[in-house]
N, C-alpha and C. Protein backbone atom coordinates (compact mmCIF):
# COMPACT_ATOMS: atom_id res chain seq x y z
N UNK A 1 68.19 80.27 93.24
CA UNK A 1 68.51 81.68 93.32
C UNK A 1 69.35 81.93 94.57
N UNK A 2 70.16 82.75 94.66
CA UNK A 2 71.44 82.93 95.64
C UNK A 2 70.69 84.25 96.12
N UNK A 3 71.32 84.12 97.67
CA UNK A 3 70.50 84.91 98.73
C UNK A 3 72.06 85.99 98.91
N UNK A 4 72.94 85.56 98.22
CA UNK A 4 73.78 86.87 98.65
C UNK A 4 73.55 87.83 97.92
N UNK A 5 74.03 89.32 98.53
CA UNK A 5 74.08 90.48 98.10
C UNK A 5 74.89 90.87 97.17
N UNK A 6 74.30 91.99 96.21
CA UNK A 6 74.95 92.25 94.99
C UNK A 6 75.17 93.57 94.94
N UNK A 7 74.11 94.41 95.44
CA UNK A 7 74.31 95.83 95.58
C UNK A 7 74.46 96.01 97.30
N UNK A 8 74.93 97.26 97.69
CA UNK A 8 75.28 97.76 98.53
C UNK A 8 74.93 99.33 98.44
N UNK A 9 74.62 100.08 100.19
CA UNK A 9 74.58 101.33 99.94
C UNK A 9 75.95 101.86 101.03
N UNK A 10 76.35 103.29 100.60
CA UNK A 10 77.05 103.13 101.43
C UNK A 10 77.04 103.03 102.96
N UNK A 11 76.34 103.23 103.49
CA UNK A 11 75.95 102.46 104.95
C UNK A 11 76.02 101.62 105.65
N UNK A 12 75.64 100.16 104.46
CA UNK A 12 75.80 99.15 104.49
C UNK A 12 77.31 98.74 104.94
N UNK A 13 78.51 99.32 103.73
CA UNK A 13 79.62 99.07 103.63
C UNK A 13 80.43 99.75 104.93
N UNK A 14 79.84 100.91 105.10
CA UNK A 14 80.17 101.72 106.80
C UNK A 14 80.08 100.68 107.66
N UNK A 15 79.10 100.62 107.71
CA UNK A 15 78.93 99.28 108.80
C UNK A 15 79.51 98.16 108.95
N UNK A 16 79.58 97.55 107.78
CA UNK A 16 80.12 96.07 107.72
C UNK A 16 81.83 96.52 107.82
N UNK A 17 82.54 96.82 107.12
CA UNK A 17 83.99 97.25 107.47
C UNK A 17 84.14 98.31 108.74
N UNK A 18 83.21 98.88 109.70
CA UNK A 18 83.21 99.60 110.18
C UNK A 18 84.35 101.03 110.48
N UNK A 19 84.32 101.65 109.18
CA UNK A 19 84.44 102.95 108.92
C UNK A 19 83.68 104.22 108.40
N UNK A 20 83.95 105.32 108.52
CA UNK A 20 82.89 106.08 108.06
C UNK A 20 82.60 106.56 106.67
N UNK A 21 81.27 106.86 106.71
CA UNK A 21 80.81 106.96 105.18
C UNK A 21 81.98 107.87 104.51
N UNK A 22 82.67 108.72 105.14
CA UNK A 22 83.29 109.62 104.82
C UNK A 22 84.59 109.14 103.98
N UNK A 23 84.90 108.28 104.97
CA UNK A 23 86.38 107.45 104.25
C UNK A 23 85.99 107.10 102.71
N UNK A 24 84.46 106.04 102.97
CA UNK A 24 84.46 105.50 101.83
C UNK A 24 84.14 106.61 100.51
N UNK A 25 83.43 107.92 100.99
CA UNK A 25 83.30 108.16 99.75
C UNK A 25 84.83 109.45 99.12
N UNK A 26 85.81 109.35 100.27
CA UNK A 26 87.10 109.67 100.05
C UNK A 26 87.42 108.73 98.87
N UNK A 27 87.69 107.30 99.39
CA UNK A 27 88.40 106.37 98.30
C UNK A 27 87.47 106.75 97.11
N UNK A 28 86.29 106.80 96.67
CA UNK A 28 85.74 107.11 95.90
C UNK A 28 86.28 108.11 95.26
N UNK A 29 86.45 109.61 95.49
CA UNK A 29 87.09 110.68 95.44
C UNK A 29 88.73 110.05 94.65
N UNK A 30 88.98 109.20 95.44
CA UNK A 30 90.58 109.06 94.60
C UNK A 30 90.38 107.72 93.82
N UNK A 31 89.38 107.55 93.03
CA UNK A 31 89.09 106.65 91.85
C UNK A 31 89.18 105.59 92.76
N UNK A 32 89.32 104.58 93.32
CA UNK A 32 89.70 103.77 93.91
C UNK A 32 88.58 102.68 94.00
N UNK A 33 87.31 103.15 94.19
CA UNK A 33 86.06 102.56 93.94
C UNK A 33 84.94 103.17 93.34
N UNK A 34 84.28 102.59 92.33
CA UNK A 34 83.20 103.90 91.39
C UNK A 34 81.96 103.41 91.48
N UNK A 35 80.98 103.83 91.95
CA UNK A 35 79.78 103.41 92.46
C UNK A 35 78.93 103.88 91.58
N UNK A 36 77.45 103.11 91.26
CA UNK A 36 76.66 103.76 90.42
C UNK A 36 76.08 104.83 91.36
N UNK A 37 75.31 105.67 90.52
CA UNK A 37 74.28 106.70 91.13
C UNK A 37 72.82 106.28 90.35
N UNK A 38 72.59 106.58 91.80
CA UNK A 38 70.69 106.45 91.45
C UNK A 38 70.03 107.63 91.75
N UNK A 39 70.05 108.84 91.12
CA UNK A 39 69.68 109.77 91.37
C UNK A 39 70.74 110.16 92.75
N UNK A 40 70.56 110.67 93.70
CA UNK A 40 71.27 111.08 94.64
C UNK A 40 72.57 110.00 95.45
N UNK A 41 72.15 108.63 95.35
CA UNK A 41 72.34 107.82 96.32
C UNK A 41 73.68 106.71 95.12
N UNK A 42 74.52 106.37 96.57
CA UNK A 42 75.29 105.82 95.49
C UNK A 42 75.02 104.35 95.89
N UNK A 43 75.40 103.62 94.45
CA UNK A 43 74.95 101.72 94.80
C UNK A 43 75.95 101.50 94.55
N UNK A 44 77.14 100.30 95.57
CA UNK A 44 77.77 99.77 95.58
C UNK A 44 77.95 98.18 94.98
N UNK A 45 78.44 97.79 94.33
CA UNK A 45 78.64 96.67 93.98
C UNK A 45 79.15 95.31 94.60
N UNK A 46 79.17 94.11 94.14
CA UNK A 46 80.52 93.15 94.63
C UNK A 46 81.48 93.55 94.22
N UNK A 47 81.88 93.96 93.08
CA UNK A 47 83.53 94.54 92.63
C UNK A 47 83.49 95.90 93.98
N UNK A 48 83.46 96.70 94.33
CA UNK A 48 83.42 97.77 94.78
C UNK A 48 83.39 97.15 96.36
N UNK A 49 82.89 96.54 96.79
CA UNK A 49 82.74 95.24 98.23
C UNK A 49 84.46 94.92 98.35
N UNK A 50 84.58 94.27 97.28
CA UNK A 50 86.09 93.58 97.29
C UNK A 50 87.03 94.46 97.04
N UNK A 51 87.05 95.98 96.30
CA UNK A 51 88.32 96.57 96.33
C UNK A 51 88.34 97.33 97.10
N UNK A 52 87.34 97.70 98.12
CA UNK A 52 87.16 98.52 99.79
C UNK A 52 88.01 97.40 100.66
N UNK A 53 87.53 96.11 100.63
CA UNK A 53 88.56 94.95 101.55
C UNK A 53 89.56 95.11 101.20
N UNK A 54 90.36 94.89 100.41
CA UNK A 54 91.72 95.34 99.67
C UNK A 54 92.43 96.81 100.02
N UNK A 55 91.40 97.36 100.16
CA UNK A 55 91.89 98.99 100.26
C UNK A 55 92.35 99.20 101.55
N UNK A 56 91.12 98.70 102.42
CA UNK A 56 91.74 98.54 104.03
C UNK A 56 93.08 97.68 104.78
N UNK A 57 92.94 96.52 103.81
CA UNK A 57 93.80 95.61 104.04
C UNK A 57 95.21 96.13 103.63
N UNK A 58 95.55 96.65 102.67
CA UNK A 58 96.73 97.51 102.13
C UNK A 58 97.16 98.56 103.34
N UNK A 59 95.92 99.38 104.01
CA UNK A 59 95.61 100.67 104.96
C UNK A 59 96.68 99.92 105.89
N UNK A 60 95.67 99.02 106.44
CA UNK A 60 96.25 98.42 107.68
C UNK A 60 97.86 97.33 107.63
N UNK A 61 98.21 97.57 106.53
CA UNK A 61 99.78 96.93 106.09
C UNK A 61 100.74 97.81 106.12
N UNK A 62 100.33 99.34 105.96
CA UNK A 62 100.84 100.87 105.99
C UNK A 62 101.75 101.11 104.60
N UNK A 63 100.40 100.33 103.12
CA UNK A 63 100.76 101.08 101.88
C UNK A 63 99.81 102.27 102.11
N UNK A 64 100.49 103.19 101.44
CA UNK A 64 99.63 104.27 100.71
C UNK A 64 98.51 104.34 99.82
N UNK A 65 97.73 104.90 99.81
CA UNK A 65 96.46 105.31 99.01
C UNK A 65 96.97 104.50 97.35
N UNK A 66 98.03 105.73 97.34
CA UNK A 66 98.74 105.41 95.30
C UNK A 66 99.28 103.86 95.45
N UNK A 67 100.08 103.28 96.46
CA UNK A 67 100.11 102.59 96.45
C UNK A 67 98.90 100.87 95.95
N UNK A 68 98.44 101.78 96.44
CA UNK A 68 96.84 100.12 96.51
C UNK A 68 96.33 100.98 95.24
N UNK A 69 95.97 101.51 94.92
CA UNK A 69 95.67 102.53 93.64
C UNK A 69 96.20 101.93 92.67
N UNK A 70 97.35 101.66 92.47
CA UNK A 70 98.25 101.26 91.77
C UNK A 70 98.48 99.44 91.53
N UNK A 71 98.11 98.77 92.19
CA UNK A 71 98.19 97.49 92.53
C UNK A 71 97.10 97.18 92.15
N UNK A 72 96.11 97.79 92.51
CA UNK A 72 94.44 97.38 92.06
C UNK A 72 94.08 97.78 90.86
N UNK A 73 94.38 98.96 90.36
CA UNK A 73 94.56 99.14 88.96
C UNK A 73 95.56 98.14 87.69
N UNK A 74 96.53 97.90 88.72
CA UNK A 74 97.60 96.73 87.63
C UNK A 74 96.85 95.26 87.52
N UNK A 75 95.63 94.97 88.79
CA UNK A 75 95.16 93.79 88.50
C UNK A 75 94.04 93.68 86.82
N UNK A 76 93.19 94.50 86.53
CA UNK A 76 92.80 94.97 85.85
C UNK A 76 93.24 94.93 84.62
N UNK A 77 94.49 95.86 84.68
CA UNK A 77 95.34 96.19 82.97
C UNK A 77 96.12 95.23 82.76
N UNK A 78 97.13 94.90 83.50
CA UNK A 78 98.11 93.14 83.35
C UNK A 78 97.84 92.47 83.65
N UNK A 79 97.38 92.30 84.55
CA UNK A 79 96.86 91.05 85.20
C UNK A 79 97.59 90.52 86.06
N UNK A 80 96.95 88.83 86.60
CA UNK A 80 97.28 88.96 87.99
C UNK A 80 98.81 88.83 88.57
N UNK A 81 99.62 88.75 87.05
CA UNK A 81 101.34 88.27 87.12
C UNK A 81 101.73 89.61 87.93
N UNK A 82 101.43 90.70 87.34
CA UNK A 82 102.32 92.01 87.37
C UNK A 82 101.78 92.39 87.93
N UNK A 83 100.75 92.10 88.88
CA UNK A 83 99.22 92.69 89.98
C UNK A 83 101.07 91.69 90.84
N UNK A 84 100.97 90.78 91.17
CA UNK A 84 101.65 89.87 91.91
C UNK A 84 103.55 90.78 92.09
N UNK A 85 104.28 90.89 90.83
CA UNK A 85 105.78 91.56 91.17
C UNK A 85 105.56 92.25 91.49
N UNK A 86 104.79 93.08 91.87
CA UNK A 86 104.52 94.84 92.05
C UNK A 86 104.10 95.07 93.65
N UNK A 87 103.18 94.01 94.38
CA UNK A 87 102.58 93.90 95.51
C UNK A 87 104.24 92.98 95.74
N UNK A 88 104.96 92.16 95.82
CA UNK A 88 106.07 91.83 96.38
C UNK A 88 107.03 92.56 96.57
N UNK A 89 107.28 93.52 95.37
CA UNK A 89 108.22 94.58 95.30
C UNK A 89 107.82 95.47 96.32
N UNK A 90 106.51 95.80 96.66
CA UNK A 90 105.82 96.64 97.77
C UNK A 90 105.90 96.03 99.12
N UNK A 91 105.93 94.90 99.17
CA UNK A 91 105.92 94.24 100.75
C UNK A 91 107.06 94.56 101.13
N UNK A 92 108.47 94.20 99.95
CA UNK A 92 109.58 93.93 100.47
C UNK A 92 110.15 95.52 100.80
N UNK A 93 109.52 96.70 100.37
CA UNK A 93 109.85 97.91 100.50
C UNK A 93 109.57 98.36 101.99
N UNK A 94 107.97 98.04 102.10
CA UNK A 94 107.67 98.07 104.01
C UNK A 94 108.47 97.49 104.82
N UNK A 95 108.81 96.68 104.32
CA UNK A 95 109.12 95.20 105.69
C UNK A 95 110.59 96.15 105.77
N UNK A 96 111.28 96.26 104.73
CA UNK A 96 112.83 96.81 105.20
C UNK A 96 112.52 98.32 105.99
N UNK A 97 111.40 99.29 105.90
CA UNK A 97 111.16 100.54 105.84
C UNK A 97 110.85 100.21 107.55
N UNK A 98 109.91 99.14 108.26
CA UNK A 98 110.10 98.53 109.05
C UNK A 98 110.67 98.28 110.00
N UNK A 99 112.12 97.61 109.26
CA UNK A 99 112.97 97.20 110.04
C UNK A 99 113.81 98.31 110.53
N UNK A 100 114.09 99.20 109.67
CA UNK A 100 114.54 100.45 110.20
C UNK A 100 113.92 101.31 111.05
N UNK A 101 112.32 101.38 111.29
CA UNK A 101 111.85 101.73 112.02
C UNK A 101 111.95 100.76 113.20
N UNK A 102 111.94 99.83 113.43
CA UNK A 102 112.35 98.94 114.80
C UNK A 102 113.92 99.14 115.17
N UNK A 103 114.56 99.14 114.67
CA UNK A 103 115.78 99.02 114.76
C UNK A 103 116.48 100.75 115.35
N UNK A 104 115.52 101.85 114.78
CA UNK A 104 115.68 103.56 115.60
C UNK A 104 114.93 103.51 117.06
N UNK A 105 113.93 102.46 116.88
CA UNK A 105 113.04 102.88 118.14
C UNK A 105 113.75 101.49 119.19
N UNK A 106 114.37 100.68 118.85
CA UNK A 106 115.35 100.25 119.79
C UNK A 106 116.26 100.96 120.03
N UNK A 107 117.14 101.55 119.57
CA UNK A 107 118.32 102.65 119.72
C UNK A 107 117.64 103.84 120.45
N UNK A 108 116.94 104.25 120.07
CA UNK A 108 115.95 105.17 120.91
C UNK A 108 115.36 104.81 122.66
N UNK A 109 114.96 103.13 122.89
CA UNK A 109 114.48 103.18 123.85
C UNK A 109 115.40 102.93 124.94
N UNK A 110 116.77 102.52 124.18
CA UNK A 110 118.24 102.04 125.10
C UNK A 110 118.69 103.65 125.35
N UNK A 111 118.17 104.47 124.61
CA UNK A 111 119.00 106.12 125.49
C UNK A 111 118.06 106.26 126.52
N UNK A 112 116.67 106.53 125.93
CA UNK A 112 116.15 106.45 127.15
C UNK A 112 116.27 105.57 128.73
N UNK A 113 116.73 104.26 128.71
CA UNK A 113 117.63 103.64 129.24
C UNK A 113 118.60 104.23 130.14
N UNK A 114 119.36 104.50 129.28
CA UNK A 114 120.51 104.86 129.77
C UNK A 114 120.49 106.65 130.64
N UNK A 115 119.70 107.38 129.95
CA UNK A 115 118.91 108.89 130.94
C UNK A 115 118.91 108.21 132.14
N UNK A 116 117.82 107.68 131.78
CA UNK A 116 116.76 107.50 133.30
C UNK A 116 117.64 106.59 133.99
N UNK A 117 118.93 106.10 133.80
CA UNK A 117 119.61 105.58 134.99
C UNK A 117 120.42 106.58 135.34
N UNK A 118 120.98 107.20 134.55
CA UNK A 118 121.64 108.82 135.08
C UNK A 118 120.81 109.71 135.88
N UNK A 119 119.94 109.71 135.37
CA UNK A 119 118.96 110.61 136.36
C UNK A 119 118.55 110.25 137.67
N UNK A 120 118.24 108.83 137.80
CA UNK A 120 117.50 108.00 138.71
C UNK A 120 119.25 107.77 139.93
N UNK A 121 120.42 108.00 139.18
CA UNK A 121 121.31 107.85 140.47
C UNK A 121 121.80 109.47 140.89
N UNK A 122 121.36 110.20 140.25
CA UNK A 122 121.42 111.72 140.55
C UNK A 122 120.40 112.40 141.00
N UNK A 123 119.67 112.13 141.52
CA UNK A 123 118.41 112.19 142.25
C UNK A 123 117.93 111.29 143.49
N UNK A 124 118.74 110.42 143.86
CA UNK A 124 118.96 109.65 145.33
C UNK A 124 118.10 110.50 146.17
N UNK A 125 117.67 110.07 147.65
CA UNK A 125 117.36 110.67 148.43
C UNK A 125 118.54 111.50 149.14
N UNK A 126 120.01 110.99 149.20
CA UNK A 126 121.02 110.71 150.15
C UNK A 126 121.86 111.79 149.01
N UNK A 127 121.57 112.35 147.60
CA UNK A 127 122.54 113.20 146.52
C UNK A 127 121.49 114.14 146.55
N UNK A 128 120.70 114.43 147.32
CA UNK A 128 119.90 115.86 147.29
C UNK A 128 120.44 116.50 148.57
N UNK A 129 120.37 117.79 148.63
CA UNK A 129 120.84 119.05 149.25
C UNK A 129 119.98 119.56 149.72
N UNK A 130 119.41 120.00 151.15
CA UNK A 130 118.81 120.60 151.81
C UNK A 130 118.95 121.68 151.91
């Protein structure tokens, strides 16, 4: 008999991913994970374990909600081919979305640059006025 866990409450899952119950029963809220009810209390599953890891892991890659929604749902209905073009088609959308964001906030930190040496030789001790 196997000593791992099968159900989960949400508490449990708060804890172990350490976020709040709140998040999780958000994703819940946007279909994303469907938990039984036991009278008041909801029981979490291993399927429901693994598409919270997934959910965060997507979070922390900076897809969107619909995004992982969408990817986790395609594993399901097509399977894992079109679960697979769809998450590549999605990487390769960040990574360029990305690069443009690195590429403004370099251009951005060279003006700042370039201010603060204008400023910094117009502000001398010896170019101020008594």
């Amino acid at each position: 008999m196997s000593d791992e866990k099968t159900e989960y409450t949400i508490s449990d899952l708060a804890k172990e991913f350490e976020i709040t119950s709140r998040s999780i029963r958000h994703y819940e809220d946007e279909k994303l994970i469907t938990p039984l009810r036991r009278g008041v209390h909801r029981i979490y599953n291993t399927r429901d374990r693994v598409r919270l890891q997934l959910i965060l892991r997507g979070k922390r890659l900076g897809f969107s909600l619909a995004e992982i929604k969408e990817i986790i749902d395609l594993y399901g209905v097509e399977g894992e081919q079109k679960q697979t073009e769809r998450l590549l088609e999605l990487i390769r959308l960040r990574r360029d979305s990305l690069k443009q964001q690195l590429k403004d906030i370099k251009y951005l930190l060279n003006e700042f640059d370039v201010l603060e040496e204008k400023l910094t030789a117009n502000h001398q001790p010896n170019n101020l006025t008594s």
